[in-house]
Structure formats: C-alpha cells, structure tokens
N, C-alpha and C. Protein backbone atom coordinates (compact mmCIF):
# COMPACT_ATOMS: atom_id res chain seq x y z
N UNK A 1 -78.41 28.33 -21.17
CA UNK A 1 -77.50 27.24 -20.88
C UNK A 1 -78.32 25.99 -20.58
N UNK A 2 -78.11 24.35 -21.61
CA UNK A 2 -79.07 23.79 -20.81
C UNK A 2 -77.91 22.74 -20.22
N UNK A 3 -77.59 23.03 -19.44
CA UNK A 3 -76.65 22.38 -17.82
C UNK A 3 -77.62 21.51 -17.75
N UNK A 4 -76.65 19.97 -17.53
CA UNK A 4 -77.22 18.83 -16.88
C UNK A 4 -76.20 18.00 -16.46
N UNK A 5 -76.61 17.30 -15.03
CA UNK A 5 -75.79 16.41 -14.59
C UNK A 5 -74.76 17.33 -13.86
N UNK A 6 -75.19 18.77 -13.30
CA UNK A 6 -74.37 19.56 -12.94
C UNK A 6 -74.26 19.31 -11.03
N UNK A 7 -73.17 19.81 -10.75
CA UNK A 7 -72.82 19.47 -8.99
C UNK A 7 -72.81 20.98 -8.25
N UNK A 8 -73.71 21.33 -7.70
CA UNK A 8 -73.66 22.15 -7.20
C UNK A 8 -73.39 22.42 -5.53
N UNK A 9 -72.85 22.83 -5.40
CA UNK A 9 -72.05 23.17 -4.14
C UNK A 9 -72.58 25.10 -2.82
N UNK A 10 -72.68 24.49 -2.23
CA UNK A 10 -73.08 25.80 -0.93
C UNK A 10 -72.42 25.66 0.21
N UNK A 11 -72.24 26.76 0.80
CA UNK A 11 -71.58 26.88 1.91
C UNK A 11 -72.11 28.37 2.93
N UNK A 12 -72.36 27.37 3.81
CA UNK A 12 -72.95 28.15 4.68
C UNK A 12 -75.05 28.89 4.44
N UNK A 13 -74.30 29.93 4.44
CA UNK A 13 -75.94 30.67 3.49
C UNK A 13 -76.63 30.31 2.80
N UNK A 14 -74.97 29.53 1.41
CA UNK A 14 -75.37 29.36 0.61
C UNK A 14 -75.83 28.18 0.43
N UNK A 15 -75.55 27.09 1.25
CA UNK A 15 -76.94 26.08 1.20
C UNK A 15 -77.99 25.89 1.65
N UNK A 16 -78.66 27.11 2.03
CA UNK A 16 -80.12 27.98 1.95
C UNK A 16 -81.24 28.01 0.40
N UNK A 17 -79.72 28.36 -0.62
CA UNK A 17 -80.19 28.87 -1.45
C UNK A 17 -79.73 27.66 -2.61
N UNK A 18 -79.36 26.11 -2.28
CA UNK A 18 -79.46 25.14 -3.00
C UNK A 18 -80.91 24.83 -2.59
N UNK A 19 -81.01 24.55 -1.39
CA UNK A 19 -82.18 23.85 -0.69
C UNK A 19 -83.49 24.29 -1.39
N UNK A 20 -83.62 25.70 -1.43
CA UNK A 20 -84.39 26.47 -2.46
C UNK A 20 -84.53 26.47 -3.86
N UNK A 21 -83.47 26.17 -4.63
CA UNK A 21 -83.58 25.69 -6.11
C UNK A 21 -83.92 24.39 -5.97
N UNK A 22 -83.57 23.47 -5.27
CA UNK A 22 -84.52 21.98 -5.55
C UNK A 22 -85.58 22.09 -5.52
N UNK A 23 -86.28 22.99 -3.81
CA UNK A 23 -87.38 23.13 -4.38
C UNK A 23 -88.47 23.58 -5.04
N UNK A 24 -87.78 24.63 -6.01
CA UNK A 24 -88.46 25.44 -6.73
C UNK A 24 -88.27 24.55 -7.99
N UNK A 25 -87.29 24.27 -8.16
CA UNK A 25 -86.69 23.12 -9.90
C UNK A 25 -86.64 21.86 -9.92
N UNK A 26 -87.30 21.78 -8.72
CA UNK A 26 -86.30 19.92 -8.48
C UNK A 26 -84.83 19.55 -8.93
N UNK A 27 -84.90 18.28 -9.17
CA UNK A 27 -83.29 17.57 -9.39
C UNK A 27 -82.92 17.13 -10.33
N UNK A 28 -83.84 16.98 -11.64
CA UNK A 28 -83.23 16.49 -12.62
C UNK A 28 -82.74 16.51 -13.29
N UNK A 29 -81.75 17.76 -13.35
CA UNK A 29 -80.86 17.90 -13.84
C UNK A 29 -79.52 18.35 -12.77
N UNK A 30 -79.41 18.18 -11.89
CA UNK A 30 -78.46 18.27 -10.37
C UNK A 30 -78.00 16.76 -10.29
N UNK A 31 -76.89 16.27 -10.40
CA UNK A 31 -75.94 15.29 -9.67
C UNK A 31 -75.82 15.26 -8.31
N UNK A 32 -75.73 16.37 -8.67
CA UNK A 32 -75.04 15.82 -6.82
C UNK A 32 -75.34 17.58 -5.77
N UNK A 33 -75.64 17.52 -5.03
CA UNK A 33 -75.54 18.79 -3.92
C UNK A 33 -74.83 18.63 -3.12
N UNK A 34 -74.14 19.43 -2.33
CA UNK A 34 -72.99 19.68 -1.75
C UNK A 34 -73.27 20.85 -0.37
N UNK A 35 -73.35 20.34 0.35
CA UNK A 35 -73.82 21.63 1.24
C UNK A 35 -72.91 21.29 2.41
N UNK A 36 -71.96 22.37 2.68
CA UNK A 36 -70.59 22.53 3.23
C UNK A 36 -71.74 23.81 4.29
N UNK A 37 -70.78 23.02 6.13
CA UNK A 37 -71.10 23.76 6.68
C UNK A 37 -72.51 24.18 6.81
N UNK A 38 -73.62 23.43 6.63
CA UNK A 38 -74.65 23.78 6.42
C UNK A 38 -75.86 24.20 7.14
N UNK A 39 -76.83 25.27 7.04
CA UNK A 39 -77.74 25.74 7.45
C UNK A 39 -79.11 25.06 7.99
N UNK A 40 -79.18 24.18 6.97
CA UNK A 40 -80.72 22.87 7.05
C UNK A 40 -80.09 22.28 8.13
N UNK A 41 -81.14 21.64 8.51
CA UNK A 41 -81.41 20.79 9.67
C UNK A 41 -80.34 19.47 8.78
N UNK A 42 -80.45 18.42 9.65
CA UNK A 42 -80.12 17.00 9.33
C UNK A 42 -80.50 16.50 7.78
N UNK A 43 -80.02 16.02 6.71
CA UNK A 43 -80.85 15.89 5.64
C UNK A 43 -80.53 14.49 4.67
N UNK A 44 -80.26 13.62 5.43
CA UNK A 44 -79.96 12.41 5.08
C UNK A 44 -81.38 11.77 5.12
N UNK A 45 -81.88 10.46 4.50
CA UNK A 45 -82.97 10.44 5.35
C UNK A 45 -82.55 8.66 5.86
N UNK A 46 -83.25 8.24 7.09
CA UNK A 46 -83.46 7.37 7.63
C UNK A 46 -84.30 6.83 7.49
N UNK A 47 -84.38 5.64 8.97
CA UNK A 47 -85.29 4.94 9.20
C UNK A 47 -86.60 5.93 9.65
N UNK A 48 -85.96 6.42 10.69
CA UNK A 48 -87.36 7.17 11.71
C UNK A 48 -87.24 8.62 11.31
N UNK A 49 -86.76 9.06 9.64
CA UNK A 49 -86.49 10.56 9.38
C UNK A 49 -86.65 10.37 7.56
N UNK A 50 -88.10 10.83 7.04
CA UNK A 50 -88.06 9.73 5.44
C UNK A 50 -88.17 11.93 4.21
N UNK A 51 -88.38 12.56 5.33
CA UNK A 51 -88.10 14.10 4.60
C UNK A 51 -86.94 14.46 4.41
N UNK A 52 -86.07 13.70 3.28
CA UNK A 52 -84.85 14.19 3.71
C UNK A 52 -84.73 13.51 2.15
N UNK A 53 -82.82 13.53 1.56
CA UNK A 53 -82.77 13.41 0.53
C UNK A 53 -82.66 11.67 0.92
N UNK A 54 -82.92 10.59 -0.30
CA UNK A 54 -82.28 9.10 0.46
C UNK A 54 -81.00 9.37 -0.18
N UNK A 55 -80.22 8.55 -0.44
CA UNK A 55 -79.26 7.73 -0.67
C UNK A 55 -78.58 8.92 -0.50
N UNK A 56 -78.25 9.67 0.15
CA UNK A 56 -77.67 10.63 0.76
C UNK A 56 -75.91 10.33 1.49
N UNK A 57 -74.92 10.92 1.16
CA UNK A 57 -73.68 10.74 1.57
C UNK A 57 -73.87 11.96 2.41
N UNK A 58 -73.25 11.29 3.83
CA UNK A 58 -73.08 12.48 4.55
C UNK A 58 -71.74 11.98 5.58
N UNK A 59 -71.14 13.12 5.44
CA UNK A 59 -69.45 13.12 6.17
C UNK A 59 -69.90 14.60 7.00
N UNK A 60 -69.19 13.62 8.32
CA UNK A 60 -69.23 14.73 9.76
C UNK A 60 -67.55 14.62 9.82
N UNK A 61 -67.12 15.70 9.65
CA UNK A 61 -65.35 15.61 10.21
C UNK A 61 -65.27 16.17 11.96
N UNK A 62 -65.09 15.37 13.14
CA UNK A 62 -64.88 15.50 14.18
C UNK A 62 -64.39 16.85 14.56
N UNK A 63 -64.10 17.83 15.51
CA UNK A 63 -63.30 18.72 15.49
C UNK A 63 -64.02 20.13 15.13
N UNK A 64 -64.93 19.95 13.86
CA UNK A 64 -65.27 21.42 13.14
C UNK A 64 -66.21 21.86 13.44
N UNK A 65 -65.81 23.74 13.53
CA UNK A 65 -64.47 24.30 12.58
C UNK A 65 -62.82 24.45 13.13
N UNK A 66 -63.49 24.41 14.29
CA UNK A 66 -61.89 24.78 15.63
C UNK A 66 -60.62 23.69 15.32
N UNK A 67 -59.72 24.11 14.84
CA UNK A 67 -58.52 23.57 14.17
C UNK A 67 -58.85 22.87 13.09
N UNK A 68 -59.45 22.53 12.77
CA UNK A 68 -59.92 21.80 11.30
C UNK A 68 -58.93 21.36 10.19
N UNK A 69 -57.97 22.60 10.01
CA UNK A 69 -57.31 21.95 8.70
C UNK A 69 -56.43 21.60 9.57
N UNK A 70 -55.63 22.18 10.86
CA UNK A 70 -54.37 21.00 11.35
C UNK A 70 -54.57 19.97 12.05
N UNK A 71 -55.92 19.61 12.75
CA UNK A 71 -56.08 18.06 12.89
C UNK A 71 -56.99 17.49 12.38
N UNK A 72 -57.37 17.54 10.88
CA UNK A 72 -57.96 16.78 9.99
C UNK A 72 -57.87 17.16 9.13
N UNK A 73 -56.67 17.51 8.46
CA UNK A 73 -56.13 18.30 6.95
C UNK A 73 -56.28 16.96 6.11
N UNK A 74 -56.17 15.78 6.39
CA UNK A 74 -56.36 14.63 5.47
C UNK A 74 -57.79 14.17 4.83
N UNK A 75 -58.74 14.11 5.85
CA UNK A 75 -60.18 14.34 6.07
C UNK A 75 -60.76 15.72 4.98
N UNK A 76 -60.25 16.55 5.31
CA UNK A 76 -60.83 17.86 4.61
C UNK A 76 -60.21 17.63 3.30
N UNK A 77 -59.07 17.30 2.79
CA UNK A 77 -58.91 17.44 1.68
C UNK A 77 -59.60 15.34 1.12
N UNK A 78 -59.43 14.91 1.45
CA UNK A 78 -60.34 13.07 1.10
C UNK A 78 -61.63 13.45 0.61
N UNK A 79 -62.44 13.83 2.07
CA UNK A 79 -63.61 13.78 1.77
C UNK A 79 -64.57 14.52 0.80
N UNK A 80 -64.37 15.68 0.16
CA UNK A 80 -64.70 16.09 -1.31
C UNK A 80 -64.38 15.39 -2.30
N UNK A 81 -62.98 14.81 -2.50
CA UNK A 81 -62.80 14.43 -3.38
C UNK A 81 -63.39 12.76 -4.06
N UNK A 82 -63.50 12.45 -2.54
CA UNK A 82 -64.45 10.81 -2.56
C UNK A 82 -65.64 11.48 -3.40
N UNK A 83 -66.23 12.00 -2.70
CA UNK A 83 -67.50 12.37 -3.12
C UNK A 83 -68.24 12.88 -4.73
N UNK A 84 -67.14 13.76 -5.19
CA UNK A 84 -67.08 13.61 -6.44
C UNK A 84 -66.85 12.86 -7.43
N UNK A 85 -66.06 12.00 -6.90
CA UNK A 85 -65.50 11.04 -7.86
C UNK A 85 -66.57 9.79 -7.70
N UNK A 86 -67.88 9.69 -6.95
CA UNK A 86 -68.49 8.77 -7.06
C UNK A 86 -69.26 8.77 -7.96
C-alpha cells in the first residue's frame, strides 16, 4: 500500500504506538496524528519546550473523562471534527 497524506489516530496505548512509528518512519507521509487521551508527556512544542511536534493543535476539554459526553457533548463532538477539516 503506498498510503500518503494519511491521519492516523491513537487512543490511549495506542498513542504509544503512533509516537513509535514516527519515530521509526518519520512523517512524510502522516498528515496529521491524533492522539486521544494520551500516554506521552506534553507534545506541543513551545517557547521553553522545542522536543515536541511545532505547529501542533492541541485541545484540552475541561472535565475529562468524568462526565465528558454530558457536560461537553458539544466540545467532544467540534473538536475532531475542526481538526480534520483543517
């Protein structure tokens, strides 16, 4: 399969095992990563933090996981979909 421009998505564990294909493959052919609920440390990068991905989107939904979809069912369903569609 030669997949490119593909979005790959993890959750939990499983963005253990994105974190690990970047760095075994790198990115050039990855759009976008997606790591739901995630295992890594912080991974945006900053000013005073430059090991990290840049231009990095990162959404914190208040609250999670404890009630999650009934007081931020708008949030949970928005914020994937922003994200893809960028």
């Amino acid at each position: 399969m030669d997949l490119r421009d593909v979005v790959l998505v993890g959750f939990s564990m499983g963005t253990g095992e994105l974190a690990r294909y970047v760095a075994r493959y790198g990115h050039e052919r990855v759009a976008k990563l997606a790591f739901l609920a995630s295992l890594e440390p912080f991974l945006v990068a900053r000013d005073d933090f430059h090991a990290a991905f840049p231009e990095a989107d990162y959404v914190e939904i208040d609250g999670a996981p404890h009630g999650l979809l009934w007081t931020h069912a708008d949030e949970v369903n928005t914020a994937p979909t922003t994200f893809l569609d960028k």
